[in-house]
C-alpha atoms as a PDB file:
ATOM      1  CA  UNK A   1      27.315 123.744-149.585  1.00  0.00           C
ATOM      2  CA  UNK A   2      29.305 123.314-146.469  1.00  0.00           C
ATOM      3  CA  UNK A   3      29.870 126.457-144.992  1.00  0.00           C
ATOM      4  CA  UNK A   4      31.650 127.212-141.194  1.00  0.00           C
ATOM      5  CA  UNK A   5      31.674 130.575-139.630  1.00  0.00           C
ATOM      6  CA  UNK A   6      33.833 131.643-136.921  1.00  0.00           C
ATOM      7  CA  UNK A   7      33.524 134.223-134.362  1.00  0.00           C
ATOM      8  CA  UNK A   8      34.970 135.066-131.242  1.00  0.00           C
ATOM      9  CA  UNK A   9      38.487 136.149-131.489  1.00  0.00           C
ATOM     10  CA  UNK A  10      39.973 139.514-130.372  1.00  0.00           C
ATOM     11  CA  UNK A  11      42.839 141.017-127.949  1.00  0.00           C
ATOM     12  CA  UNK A  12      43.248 139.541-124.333  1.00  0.00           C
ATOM     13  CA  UNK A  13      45.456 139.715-121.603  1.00  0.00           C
ATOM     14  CA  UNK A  14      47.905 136.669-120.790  1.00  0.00           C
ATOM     15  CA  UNK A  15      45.644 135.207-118.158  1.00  0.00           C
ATOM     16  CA  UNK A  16      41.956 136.034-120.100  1.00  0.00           C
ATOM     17  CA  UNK A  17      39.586 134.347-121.799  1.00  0.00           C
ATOM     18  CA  UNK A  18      38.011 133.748-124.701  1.00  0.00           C
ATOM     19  CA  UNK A  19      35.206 131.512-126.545  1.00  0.00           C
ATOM     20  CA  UNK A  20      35.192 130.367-129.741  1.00  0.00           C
ATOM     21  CA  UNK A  21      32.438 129.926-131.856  1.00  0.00           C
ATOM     22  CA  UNK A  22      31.923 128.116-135.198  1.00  0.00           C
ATOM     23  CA  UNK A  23      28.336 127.691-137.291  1.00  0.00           C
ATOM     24  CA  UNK A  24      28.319 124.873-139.439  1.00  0.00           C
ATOM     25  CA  UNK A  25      25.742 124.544-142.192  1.00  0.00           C
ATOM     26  CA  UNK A  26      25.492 122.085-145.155  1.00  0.00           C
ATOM     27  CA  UNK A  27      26.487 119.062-143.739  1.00  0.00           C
ATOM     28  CA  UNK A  28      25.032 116.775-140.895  1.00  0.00           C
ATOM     29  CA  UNK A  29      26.548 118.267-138.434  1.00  0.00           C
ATOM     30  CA  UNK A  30      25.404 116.142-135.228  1.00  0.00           C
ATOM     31  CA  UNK A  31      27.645 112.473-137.207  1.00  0.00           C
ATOM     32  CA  UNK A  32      30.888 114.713-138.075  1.00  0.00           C
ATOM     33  CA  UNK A  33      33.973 115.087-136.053  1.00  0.00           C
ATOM     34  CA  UNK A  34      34.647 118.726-135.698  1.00  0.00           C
ATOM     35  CA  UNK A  35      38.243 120.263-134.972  1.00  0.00           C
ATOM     36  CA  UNK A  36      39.801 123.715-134.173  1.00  0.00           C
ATOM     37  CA  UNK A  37      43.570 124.718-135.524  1.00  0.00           C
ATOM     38  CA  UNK A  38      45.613 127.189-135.391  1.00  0.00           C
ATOM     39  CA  UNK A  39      48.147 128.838-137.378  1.00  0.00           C
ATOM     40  CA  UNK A  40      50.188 131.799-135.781  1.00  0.00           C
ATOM     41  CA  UNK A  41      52.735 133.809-138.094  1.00  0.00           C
ATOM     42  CA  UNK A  42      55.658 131.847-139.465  1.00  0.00           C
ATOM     43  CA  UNK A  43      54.181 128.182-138.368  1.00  0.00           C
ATOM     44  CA  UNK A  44      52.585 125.133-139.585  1.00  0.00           C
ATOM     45  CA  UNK A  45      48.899 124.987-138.647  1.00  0.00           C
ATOM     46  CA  UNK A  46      48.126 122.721-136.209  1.00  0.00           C
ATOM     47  CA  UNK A  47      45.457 120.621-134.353  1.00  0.00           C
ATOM     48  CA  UNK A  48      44.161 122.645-130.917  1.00  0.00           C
ATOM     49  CA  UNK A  49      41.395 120.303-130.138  1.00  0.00           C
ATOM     50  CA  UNK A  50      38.913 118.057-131.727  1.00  0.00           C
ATOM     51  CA  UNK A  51      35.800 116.343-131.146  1.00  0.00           C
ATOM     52  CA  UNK A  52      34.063 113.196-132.283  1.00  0.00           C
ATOM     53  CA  UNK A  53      30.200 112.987-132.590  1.00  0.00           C
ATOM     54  CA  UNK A  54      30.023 110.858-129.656  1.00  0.00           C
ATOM     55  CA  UNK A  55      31.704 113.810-127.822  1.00  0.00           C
ATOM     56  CA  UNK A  56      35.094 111.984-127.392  1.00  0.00           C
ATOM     57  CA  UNK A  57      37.759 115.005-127.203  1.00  0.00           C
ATOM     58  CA  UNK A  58      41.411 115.112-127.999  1.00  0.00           C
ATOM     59  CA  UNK A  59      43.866 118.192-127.131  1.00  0.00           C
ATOM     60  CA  UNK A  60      47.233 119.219-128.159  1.00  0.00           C
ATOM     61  CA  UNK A  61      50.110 119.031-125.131  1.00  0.00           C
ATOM     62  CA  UNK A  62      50.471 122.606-125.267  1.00  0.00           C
ATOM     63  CA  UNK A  63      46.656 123.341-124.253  1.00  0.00           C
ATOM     64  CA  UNK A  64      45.545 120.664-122.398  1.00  0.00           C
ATOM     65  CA  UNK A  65      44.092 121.835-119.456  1.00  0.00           C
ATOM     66  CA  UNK A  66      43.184 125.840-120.309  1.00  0.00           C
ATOM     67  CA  UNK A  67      41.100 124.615-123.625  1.00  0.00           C
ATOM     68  CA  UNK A  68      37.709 122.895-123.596  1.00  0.00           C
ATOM     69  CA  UNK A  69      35.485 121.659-126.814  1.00  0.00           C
ATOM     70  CA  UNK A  70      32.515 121.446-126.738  1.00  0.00           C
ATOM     71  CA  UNK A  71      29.244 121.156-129.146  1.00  0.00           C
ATOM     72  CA  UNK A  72      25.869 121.776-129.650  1.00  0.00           C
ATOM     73  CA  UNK A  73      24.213 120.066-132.295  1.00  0.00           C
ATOM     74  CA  UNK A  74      20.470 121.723-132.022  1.00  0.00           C
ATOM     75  CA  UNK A  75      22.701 125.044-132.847  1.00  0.00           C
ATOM     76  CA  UNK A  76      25.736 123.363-135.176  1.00  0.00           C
ATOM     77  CA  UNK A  77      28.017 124.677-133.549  1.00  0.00           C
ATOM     78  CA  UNK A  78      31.218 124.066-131.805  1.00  0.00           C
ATOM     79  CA  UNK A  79      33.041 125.786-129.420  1.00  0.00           C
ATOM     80  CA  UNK A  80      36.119 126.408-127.935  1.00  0.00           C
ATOM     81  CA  UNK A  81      36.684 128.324-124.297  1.00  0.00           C
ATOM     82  CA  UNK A  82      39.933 129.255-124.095  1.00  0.00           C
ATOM     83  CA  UNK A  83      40.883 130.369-120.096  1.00  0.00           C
ATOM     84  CA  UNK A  84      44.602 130.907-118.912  1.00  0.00           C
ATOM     85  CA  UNK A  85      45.873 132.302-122.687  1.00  0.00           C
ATOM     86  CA  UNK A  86      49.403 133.249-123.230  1.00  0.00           C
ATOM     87  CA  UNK A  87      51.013 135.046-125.318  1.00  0.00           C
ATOM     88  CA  UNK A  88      52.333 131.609-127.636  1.00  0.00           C
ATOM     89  CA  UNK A  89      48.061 131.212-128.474  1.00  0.00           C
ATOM     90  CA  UNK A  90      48.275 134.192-130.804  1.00  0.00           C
ATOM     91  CA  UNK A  91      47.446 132.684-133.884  1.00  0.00           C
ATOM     92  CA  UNK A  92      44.323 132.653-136.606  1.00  0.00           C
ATOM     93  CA  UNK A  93      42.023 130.362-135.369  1.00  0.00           C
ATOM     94  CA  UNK A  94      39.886 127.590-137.835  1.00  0.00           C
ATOM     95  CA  UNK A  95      37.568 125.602-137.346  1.00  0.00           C
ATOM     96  CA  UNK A  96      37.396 122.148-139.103  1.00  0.00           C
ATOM     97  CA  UNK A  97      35.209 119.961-140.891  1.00  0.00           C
ATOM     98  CA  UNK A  98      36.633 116.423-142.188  1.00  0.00           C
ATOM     99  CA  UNK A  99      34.470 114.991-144.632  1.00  0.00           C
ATOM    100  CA  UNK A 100      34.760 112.193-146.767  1.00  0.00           C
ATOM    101  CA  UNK A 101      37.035 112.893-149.302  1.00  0.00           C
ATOM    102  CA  UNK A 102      37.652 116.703-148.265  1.00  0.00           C
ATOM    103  CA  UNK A 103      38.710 118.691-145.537  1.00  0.00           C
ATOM    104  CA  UNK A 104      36.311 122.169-145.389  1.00  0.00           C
ATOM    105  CA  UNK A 105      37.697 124.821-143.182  1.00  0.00           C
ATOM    106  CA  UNK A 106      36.401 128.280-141.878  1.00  0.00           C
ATOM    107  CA  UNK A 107      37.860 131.427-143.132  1.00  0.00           C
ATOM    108  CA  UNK A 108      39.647 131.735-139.245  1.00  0.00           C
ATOM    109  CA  UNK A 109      39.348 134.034-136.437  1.00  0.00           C
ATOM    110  CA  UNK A 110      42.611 135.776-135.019  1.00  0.00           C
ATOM    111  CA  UNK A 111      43.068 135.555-131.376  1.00  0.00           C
ATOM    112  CA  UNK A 112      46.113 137.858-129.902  1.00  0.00           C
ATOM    113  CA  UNK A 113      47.277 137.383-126.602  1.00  0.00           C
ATOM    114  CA  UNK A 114      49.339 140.310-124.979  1.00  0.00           C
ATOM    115  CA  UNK A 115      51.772 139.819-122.121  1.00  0.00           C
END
């Protein structure tokens, strides 16, 4: 079955880094768009960044420019550095599999951001 695995939150500074991880299995990984959300306390998740399998990306506003997406498909996995965090990217973060007919998700990684 499909399974994806996050790693790679914790507690930065404003001003760190961090990089995401996600391990897909179950699925053809190298033909499926894969996304990263986030939902911080109180709030609607929402779209961080995606990718398509011909490595097109797509970034919310609010990151564009500190996030980048990337993917490798010998490993099925995604990633997500994250440089220049603030305090507003605390949230869980999920990664994303659409599939036809269903959307799978990861169980989510929190990220906290301290000023």
């Amino acid at each position: 079955q499909v399974q994806l695995v996050e790693s790679g939150g914790g507690l930065v500074q404003a001003g760190g880094s961090l990089r995401l991880s996600c391990a897909a299995s179950g699925f053809r990984f190298s033909t499926n768009t894969m996304a990263w959300y986030r939902q911080a306390q109180g709030k609607q998740r929402e779209l961080v960044a995606l990718i398509t399998n011909d490595v097109k990306t797509r970034y919310a506003d609010s990151v564009t420019g500190r996030i980048t997406i990337y993917r490798d498909n010998a490993r099925n996995t995604v990633y997500m550095q994250m440089d220049s965090l603030k305090p507003e990217d605390t949230a869980v973060y999920y990664c994303n599999a659409p599939r036809p007919g269903r959307n799978y998700w990861g169980k989510g990684t929190q990220v906290t951001v301290s000023s």
